[in-house]
C-alpha atoms as a PDB file:
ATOM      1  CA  UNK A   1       0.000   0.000   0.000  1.00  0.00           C
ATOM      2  CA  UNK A   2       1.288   3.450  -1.164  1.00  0.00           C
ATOM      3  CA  UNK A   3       0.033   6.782  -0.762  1.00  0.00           C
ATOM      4  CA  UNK A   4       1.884  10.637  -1.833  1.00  0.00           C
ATOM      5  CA  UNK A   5       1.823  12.813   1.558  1.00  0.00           C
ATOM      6  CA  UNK A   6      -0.303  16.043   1.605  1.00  0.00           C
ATOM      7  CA  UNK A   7      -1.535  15.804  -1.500  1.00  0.00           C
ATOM      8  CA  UNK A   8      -4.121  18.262  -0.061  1.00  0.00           C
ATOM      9  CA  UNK A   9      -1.101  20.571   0.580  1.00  0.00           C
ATOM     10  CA  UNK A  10      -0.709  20.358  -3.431  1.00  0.00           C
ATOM     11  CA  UNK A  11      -4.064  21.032  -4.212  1.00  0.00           C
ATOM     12  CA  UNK A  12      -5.040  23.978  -1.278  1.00  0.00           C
ATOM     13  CA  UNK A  13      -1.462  25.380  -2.773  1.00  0.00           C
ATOM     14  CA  UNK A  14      -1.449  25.305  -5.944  1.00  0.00           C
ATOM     15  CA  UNK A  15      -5.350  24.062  -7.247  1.00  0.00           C
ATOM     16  CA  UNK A  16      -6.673  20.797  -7.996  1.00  0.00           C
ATOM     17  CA  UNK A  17      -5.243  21.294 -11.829  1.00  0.00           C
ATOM     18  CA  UNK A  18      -1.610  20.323  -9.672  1.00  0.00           C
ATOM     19  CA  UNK A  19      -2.569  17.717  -7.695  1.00  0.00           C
ATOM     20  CA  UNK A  20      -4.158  15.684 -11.273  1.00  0.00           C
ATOM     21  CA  UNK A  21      -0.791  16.181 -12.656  1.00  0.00           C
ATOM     22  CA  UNK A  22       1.012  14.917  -9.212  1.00  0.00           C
ATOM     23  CA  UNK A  23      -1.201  11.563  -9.023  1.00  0.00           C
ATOM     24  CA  UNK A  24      -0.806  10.902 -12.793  1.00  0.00           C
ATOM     25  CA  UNK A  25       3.250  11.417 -11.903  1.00  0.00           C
ATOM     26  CA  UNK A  26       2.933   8.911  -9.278  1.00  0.00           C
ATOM     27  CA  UNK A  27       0.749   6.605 -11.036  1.00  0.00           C
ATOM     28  CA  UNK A  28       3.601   6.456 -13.745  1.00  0.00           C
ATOM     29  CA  UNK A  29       6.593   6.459 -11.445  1.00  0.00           C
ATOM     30  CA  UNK A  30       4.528   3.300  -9.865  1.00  0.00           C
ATOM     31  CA  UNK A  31       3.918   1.482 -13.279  1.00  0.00           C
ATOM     32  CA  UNK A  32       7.726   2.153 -14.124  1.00  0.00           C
ATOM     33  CA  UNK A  33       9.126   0.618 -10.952  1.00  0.00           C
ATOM     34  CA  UNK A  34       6.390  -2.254 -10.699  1.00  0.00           C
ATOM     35  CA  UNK A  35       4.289  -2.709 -13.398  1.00  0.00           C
ATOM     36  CA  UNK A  36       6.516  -5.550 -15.293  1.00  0.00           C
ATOM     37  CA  UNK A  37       6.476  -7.087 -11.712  1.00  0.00           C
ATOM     38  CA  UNK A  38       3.305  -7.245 -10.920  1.00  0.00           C
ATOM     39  CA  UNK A  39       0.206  -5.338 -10.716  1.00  0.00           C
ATOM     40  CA  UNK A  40      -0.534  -1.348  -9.969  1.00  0.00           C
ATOM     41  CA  UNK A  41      -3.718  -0.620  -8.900  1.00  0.00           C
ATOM     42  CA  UNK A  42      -5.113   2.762  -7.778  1.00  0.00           C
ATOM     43  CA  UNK A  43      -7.692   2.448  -4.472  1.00  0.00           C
ATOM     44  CA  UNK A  44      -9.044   5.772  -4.540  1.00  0.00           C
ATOM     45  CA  UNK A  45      -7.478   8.853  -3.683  1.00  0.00           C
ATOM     46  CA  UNK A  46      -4.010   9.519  -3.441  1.00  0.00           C
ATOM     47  CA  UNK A  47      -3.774   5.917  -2.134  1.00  0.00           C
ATOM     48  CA  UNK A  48      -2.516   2.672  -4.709  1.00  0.00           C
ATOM     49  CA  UNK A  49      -1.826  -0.770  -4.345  1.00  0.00           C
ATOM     50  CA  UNK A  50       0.938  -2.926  -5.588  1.00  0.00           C
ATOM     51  CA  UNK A  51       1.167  -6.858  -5.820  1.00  0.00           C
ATOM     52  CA  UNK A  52       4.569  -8.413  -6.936  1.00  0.00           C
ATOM     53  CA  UNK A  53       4.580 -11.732  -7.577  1.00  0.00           C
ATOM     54  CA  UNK A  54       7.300 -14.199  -6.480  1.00  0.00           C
ATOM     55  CA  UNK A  55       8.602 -11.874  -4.261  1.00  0.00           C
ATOM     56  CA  UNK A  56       9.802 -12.503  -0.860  1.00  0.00           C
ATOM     57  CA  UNK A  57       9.848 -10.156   1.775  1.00  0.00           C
ATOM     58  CA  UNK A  58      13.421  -9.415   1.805  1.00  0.00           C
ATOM     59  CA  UNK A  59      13.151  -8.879  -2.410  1.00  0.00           C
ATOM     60  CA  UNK A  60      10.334  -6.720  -1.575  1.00  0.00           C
ATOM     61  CA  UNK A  61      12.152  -4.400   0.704  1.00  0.00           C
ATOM     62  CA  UNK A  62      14.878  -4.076  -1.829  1.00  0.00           C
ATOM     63  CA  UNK A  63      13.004  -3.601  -5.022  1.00  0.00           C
ATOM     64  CA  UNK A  64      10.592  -0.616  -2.427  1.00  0.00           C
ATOM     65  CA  UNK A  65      13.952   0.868  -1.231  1.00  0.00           C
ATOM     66  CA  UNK A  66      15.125   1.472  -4.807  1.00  0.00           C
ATOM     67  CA  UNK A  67      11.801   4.049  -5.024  1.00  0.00           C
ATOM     68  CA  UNK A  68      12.741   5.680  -2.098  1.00  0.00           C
ATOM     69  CA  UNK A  69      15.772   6.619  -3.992  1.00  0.00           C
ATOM     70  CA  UNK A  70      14.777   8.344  -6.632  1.00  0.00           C
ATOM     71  CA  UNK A  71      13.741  12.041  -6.888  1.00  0.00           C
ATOM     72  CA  UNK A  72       9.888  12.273  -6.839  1.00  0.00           C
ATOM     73  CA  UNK A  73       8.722  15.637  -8.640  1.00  0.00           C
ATOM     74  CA  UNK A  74       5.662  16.326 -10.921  1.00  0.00           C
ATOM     75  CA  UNK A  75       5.366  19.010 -12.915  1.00  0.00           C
ATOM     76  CA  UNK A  76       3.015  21.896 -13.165  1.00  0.00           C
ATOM     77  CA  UNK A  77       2.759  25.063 -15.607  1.00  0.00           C
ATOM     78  CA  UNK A  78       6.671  24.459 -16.624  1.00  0.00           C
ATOM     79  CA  UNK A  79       7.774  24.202 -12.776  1.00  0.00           C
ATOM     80  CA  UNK A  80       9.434  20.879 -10.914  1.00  0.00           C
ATOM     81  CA  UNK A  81       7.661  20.529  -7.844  1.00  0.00           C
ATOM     82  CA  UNK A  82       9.061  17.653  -5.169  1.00  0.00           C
ATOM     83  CA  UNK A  83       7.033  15.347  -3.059  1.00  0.00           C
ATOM     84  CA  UNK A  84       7.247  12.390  -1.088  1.00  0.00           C
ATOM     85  CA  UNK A  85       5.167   8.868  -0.337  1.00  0.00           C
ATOM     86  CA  UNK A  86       4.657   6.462   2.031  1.00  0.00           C
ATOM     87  CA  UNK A  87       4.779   2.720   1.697  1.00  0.00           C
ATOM     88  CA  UNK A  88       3.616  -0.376   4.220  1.00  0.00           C
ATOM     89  CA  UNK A  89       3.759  -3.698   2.782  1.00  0.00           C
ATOM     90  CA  UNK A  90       3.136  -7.262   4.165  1.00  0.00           C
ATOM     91  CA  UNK A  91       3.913 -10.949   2.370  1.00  0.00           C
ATOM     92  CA  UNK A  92       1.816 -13.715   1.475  1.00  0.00           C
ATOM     93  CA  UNK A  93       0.901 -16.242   2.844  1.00  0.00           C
ATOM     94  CA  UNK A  94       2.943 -16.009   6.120  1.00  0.00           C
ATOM     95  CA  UNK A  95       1.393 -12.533   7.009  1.00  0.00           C
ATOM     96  CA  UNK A  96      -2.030 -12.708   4.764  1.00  0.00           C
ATOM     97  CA  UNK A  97      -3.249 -15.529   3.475  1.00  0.00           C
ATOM     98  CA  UNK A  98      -6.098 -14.215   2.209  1.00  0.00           C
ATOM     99  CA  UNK A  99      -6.248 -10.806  -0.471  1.00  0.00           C
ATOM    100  CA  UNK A 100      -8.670  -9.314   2.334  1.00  0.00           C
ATOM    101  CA  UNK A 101      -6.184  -9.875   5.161  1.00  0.00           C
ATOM    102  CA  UNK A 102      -2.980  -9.164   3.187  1.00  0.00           C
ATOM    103  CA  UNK A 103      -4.152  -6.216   1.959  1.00  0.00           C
ATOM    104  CA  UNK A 104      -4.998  -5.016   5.648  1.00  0.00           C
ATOM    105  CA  UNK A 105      -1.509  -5.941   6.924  1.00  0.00           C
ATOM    106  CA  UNK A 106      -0.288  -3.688   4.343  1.00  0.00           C
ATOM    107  CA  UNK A 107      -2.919  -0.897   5.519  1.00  0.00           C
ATOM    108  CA  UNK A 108      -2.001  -1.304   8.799  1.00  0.00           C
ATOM    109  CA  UNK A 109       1.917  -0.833   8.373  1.00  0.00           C
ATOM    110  CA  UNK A 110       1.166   1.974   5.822  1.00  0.00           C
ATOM    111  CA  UNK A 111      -1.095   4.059   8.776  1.00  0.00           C
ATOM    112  CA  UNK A 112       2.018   2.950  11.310  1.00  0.00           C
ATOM    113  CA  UNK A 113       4.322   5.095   8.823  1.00  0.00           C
ATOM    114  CA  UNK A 114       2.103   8.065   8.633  1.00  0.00           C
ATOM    115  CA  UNK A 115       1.548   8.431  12.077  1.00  0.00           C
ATOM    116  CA  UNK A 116       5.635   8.593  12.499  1.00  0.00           C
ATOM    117  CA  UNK A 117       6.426  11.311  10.253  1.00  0.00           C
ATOM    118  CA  UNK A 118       5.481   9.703   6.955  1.00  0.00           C
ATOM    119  CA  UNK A 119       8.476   9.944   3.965  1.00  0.00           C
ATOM    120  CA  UNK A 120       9.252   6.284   4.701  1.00  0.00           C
ATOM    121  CA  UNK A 121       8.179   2.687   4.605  1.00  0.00           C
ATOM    122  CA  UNK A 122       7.513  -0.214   7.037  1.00  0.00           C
ATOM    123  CA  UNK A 123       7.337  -4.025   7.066  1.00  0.00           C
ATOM    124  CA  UNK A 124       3.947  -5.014   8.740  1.00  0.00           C
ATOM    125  CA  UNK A 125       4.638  -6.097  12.153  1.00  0.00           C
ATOM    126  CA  UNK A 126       1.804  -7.760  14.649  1.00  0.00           C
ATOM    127  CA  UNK A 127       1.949  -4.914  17.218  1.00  0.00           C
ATOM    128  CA  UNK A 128       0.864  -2.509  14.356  1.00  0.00           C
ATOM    129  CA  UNK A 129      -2.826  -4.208  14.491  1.00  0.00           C
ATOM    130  CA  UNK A 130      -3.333  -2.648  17.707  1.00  0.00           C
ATOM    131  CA  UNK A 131      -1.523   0.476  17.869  1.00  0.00           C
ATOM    132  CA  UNK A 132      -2.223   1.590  14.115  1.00  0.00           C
ATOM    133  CA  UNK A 133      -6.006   0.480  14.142  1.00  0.00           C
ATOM    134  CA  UNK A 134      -6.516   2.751  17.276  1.00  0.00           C
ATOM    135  CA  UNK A 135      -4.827   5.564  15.902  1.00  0.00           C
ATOM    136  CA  UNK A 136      -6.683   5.739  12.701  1.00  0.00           C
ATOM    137  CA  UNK A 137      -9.222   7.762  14.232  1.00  0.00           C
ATOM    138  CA  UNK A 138      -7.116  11.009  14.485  1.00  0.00           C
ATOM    139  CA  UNK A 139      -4.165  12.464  12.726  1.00  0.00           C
ATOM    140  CA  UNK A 140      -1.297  14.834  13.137  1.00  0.00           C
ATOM    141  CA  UNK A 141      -3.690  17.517  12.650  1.00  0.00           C
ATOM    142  CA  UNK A 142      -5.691  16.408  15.266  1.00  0.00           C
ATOM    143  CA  UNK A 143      -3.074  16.694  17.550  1.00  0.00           C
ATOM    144  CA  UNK A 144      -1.774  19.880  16.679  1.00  0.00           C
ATOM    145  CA  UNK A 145      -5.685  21.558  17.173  1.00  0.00           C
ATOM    146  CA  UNK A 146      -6.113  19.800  20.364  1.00  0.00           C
ATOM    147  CA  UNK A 147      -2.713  20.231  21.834  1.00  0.00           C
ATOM    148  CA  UNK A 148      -2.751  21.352  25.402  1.00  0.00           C
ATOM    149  CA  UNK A 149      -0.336  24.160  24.630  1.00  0.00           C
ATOM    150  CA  UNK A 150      -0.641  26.940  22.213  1.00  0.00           C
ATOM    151  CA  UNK A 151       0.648  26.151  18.632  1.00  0.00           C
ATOM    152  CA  UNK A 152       0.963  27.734  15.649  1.00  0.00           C
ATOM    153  CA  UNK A 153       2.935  27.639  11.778  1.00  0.00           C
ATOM    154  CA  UNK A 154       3.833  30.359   9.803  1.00  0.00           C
ATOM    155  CA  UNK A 155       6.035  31.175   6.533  1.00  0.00           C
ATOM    156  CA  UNK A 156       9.561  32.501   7.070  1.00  0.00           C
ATOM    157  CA  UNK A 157       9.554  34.691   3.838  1.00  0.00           C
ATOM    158  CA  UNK A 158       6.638  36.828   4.792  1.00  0.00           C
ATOM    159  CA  UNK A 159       5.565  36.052   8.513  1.00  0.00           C
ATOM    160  CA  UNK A 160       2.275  34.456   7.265  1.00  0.00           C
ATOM    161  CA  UNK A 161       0.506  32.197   9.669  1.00  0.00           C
ATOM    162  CA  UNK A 162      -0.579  29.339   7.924  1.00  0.00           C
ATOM    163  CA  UNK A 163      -2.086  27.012  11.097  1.00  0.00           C
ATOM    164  CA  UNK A 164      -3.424  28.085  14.662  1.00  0.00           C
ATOM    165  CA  UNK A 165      -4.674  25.543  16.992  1.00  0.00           C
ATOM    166  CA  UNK A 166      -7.374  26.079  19.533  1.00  0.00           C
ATOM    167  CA  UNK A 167      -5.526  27.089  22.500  1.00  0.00           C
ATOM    168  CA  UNK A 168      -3.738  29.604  20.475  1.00  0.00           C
ATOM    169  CA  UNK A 169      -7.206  30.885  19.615  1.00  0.00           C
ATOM    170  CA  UNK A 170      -8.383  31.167  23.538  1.00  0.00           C
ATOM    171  CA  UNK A 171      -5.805  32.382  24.631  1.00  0.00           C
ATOM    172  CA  UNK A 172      -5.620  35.395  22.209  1.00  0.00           C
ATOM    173  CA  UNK A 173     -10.130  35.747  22.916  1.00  0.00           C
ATOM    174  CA  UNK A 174     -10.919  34.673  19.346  1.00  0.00           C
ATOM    175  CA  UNK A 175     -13.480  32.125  18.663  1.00  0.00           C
ATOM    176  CA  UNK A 176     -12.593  31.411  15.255  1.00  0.00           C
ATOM    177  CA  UNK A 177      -9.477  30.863  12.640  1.00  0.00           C
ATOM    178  CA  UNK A 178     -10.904  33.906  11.063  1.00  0.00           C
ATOM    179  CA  UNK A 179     -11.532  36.297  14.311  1.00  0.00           C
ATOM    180  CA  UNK A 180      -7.783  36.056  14.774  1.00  0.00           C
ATOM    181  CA  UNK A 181      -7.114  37.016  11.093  1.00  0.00           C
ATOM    182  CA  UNK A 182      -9.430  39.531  11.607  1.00  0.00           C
ATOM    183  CA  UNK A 183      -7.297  41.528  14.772  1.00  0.00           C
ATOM    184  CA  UNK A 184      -3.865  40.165  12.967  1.00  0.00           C
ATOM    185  CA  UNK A 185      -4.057  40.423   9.393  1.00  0.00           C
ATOM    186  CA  UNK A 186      -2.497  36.758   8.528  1.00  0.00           C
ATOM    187  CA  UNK A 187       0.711  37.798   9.584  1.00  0.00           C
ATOM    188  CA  UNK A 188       2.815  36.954  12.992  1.00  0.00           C
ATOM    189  CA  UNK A 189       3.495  40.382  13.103  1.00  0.00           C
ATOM    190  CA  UNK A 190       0.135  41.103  14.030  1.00  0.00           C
ATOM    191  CA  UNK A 191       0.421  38.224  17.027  1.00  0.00           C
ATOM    192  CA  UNK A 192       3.187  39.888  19.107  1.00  0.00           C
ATOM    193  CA  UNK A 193       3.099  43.036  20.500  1.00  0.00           C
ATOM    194  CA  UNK A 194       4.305  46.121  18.625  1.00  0.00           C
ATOM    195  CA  UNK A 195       6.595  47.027  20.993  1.00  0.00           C
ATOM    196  CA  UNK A 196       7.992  43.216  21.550  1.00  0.00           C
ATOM    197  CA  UNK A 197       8.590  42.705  17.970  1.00  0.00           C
ATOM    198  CA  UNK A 198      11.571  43.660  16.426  1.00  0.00           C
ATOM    199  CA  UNK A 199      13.342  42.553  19.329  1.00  0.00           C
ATOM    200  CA  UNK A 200      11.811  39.310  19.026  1.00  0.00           C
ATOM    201  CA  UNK A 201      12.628  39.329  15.639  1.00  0.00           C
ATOM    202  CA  UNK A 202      15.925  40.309  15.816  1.00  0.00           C
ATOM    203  CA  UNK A 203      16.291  37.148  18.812  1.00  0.00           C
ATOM    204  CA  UNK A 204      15.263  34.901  16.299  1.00  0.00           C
ATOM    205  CA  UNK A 205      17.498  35.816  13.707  1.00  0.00           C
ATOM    206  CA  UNK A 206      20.724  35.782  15.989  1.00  0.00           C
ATOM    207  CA  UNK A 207      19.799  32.135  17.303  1.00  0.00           C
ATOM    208  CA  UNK A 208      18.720  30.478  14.170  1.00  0.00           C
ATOM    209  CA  UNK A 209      21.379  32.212  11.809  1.00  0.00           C
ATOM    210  CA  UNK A 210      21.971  30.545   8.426  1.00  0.00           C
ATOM    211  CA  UNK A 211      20.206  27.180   9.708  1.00  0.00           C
ATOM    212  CA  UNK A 212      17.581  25.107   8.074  1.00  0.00           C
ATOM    213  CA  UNK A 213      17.068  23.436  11.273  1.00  0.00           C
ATOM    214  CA  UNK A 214      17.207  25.299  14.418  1.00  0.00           C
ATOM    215  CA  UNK A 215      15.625  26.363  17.202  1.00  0.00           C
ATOM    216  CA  UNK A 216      14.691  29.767  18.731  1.00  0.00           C
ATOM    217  CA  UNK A 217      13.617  31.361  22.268  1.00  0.00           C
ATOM    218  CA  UNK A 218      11.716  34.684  23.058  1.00  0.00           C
ATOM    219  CA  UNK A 219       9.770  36.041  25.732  1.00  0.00           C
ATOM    220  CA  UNK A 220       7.089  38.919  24.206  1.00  0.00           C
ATOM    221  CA  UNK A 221       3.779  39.470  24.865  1.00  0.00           C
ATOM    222  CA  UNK A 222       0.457  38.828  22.646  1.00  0.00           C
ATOM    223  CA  UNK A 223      -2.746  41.261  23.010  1.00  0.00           C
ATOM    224  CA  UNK A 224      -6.162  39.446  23.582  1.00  0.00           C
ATOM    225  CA  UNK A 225      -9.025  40.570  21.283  1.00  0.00           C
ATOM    226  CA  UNK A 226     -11.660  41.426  23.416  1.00  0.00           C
ATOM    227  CA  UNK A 227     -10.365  42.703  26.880  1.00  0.00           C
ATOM    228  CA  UNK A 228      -6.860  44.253  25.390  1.00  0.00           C
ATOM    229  CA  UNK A 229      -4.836  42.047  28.171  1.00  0.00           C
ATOM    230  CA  UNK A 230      -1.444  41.841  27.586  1.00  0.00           C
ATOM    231  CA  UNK A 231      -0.025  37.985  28.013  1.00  0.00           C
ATOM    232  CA  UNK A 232       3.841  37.738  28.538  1.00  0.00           C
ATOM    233  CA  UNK A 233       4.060  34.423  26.804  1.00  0.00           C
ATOM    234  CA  UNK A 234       8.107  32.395  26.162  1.00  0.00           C
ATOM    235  CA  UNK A 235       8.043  31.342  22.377  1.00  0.00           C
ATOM    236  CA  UNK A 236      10.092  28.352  21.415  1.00  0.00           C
ATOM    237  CA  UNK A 237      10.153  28.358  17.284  1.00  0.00           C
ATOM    238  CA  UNK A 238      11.591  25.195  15.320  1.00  0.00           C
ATOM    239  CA  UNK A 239      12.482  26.232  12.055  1.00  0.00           C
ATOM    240  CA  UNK A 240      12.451  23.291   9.323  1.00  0.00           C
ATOM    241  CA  UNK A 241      11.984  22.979   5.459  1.00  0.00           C
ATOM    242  CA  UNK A 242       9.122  22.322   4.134  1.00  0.00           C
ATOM    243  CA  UNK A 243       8.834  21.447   0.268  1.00  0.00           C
ATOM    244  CA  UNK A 244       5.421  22.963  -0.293  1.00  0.00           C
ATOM    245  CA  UNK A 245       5.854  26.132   1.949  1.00  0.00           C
ATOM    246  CA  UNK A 246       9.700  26.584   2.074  1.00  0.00           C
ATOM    247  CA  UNK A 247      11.398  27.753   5.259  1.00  0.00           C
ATOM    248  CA  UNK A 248       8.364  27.415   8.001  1.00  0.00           C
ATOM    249  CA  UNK A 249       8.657  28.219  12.250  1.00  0.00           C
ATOM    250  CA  UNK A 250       6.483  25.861  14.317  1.00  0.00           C
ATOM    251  CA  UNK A 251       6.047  27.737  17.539  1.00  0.00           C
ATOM    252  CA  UNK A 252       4.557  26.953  20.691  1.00  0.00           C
ATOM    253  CA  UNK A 253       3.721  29.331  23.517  1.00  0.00           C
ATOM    254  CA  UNK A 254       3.756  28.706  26.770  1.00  0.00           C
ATOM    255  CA  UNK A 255       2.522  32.036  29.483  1.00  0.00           C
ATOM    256  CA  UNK A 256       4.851  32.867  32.165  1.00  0.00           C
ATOM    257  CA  UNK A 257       5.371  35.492  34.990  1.00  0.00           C
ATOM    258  CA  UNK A 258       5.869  38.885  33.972  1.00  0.00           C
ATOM    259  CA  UNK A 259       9.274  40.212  34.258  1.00  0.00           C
ATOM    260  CA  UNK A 260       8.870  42.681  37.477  1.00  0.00           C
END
């Protein structure tokens, strides 16, 4: 079982025009590696199936790790845009000896991957029945909204916030994704006090540098919406690369004493 990660990414980016050509990319790049081997079948989705026949496990990892190593890209209005899959496989008739079951080993080692990061692949393993059936009901958006702490994404190019999660939104009075645009404007700059910002700012760029992967810490405040409190709140930004939105800061706030 194969699917391409945040395919939804690709379409809310750049329109459902993209994501047609990024399946019927992956659709090839999956008949290429497979299709002499066995059979390529598409389940719905961004989500395909592959059976090789007369393949052992161990051939199966080998022949799956050679995708890995290739560059995935599909392209879109003349530009190259990259993207990544994930893979969980199982082997008849030790571990399915049915299409039904086989195919759910598979599914089950395929969720086990996306709930770890995704970008990978996995052999199915017995334990996965249990822990990736129970997780299927919630994903890593999930978590993020429902965190206990205050999170939130934005763009480093131009400060845009691109995800808030509920605690994010009490804390700041808003009920809604859009009643903190409204008071903010989209942009982070808009979150943190005038008067806190460049500092923070300037903070930021000191600790993270030339980095594609580094970490930040600041103590500002943010500005409710309805009562115009002032919380002093420490910020601890992870900056990563993203190959949909570039350079992005994942940022969790936590509220702490104010500085007498």
């Amino acid at each position: 079982m194969i699917d391409s990660d945040d395919l939804k990414y690709i379409n809310d980016l750049y329109g459902h025009d993209a994501g047609d050509a990024a399946l019927k990319t992956f659709a090839k790049v999956l008949e290429d590696n497979f299709g002499k081997l066995g059979k390529v079948c598409r389940n719905g989705g961004d989500e395909f199936a592959v059976f090789l026949k007369r393949t052992t496990r161990t051939e199966g990892r080998a022949i799956f790790k050679k995708l890995f190593r290739q560059k995935l890209t599909f392209s879109y209005q003349g530009k190259d845009y990259p993207y990544t899959i994930s893979l969980g496989f199982a082997a008849y008739p030790d571990q399915g000896a049915s299409r039904e079951e086989l195919l759910n080993k598979a599914d089950a080692a395929l969720y086990a991957v996306k709930m770890t990061g995704k970008g990978t692949m996995a052999a199915y393993h017995p334990d996965m029945v249990k822990e990736g059936r129970a997780q299927l009901g919630f994903n890593l958006r999930d978590l993020a909204v429902n965190l206990p702490g205050a999170f939130f994404i934005y763009r480093a190019d131009d400060g845009k916030i691109i995800f808030a999660n509920r605690e994010l939104l009490r804390i700041t009075e808003c009920s809604s994704m859009e009643a903190l645009i409204e008071i903010i404007g989209w942009e982070v700059r808009g979150l943190i006090a005038p008067e806190d910002y460049a500092e923070a700012v300037e903070s930021c760029d000191q600790q993270v540098g030339d980095s594609d992967d580094a970490v930040a810490h600041m103590d500002y405040h943010v500005i409710t919406k309805e009562t115009h409190k002032r919380i002093y709140v420490h910020a601890v930004a992870h900056m990563a690369k993203n190959p949909y939105f570039g350079q992005i800061y994942y940022v969790i706030l936590s509220p702490k004493p104010e500085q007498k």
